[in-house]
Protein backbone atom coordinates (compact mmCIF):
# COMPACT_ATOMS: atom_id res chain seq x y z
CA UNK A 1 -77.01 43.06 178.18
CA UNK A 2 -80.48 41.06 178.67
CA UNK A 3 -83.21 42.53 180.41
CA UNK A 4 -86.07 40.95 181.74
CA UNK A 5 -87.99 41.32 178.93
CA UNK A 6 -85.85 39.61 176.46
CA UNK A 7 -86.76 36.80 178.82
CA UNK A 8 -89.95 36.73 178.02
CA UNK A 9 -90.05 37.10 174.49
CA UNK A 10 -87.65 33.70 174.40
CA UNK A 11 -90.26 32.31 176.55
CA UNK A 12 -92.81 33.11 174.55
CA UNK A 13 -91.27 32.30 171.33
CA UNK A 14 -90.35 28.89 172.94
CA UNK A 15 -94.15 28.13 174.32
CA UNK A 16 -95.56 29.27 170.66
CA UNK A 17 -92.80 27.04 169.34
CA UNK A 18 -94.27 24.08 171.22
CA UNK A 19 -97.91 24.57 170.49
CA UNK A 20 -98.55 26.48 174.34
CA UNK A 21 -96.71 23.61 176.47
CA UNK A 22 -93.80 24.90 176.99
CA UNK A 23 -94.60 24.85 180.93
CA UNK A 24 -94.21 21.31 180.85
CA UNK A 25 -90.44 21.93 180.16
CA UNK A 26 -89.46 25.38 181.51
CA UNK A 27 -90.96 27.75 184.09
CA UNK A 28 -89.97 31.66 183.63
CA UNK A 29 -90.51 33.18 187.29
CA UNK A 30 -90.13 37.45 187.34
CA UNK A 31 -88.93 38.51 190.78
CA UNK A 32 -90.36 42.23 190.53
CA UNK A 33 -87.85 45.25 191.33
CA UNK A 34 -85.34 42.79 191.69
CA UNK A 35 -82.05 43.90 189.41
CA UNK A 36 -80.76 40.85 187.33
CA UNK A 37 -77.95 39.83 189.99
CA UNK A 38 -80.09 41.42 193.31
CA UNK A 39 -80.29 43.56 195.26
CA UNK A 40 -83.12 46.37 194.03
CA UNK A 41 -85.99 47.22 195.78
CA UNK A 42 -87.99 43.85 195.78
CA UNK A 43 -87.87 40.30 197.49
CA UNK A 44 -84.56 38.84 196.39
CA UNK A 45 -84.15 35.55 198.50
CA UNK A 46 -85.14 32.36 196.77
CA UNK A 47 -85.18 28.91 196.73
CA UNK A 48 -85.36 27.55 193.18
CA UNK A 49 -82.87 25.14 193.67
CA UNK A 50 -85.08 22.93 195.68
CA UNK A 51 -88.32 23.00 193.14
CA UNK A 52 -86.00 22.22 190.22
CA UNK A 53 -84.54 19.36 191.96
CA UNK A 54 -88.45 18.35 193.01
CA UNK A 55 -89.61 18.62 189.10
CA UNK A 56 -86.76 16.41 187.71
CA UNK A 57 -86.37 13.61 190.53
CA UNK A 58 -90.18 13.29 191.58
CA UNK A 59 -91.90 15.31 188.60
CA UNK A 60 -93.76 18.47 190.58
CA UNK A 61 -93.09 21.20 188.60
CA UNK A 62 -93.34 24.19 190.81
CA UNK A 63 -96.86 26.33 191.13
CA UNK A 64 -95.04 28.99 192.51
CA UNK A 65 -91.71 29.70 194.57
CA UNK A 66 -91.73 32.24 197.71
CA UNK A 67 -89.92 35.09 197.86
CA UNK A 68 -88.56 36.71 200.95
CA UNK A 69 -87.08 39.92 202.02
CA UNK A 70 -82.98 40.03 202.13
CA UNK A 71 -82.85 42.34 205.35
CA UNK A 72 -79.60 43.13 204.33
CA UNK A 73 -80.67 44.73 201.66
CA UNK A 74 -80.34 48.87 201.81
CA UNK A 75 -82.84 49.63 199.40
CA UNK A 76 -85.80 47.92 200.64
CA UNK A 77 -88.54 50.79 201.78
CA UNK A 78 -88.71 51.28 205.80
CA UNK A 79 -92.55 50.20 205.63
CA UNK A 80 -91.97 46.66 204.98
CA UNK A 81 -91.62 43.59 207.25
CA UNK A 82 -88.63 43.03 207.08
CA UNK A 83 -90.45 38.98 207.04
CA UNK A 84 -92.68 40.06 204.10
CA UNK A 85 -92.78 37.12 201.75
CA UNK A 86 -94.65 36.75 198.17
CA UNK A 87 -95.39 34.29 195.97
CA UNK A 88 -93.30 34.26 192.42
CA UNK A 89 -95.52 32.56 190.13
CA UNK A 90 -94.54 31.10 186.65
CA UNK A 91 -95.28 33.73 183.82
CA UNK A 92 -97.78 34.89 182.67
CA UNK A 93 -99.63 35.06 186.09
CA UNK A 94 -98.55 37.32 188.59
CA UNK A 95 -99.25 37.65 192.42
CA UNK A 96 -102.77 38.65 193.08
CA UNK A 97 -103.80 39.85 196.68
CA UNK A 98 -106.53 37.84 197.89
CA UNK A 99 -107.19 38.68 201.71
CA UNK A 100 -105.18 38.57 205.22
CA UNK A 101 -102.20 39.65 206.19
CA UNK A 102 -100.26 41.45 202.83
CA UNK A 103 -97.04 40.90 204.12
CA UNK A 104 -97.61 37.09 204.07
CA UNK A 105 -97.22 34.95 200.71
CA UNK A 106 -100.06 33.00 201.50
CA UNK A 107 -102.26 36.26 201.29
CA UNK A 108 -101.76 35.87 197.63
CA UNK A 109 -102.70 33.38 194.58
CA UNK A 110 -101.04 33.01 190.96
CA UNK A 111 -104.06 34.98 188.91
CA UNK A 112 -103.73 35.21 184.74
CA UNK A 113 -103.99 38.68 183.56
């Protein structure tokens, strides 16, 4: 079984590989608290389909994908909107708060660690 962090050690392997570019080929996005085939408590409902289809017929590789709440799912806490959204951005950055409303993606930006 993979894990999430297997992931990224492939990823990284591959962008060392590639002298740091391998962005211009692959994007790893981490869904956190998401379980590898959903459900888990995190935002589970994605559209990647769409951005990969933008990057390979009109070349705009994705700065980030949103992420929305399943409101089916059980194990989502009682305190969040159940139209809480966040941005998934491509590793290594992560979701950094910036200001407004935090249940809102566009609250956030892609930050580097």
């Amino acid at each position: 079984m993979f894990s999430v962090n297997d992931t990224i050690r492939w990823y990284e392997t591959l962008d060392r590989n590639l002298g740091g570019k391998a962005s211009s080929l692959v994007r790893l996005f981490t869904a956190p608290g998401v379980t590898h085939c959903g459900g888990g408590m995190g935002l589970e409902k994605v559209d990647a389909l769409s951005a990969l289809v933008e990057w390979v017929e009109n070349d705009k590789a994705p700065a980030s994908l949103t992420a929305s709440v399943n409101a089916a799912n059980k194990e989502l806490p009682s305190s969040w909107s159940p139209e809480r959204t966040r941005p998934l951005c491509p590793w290594p950055t992560y979701a950094k708060y910036l200001s407004g409303d935090p249940e809102k993606s566009t609250s956030f930006e892609c930050a580097t660690p």
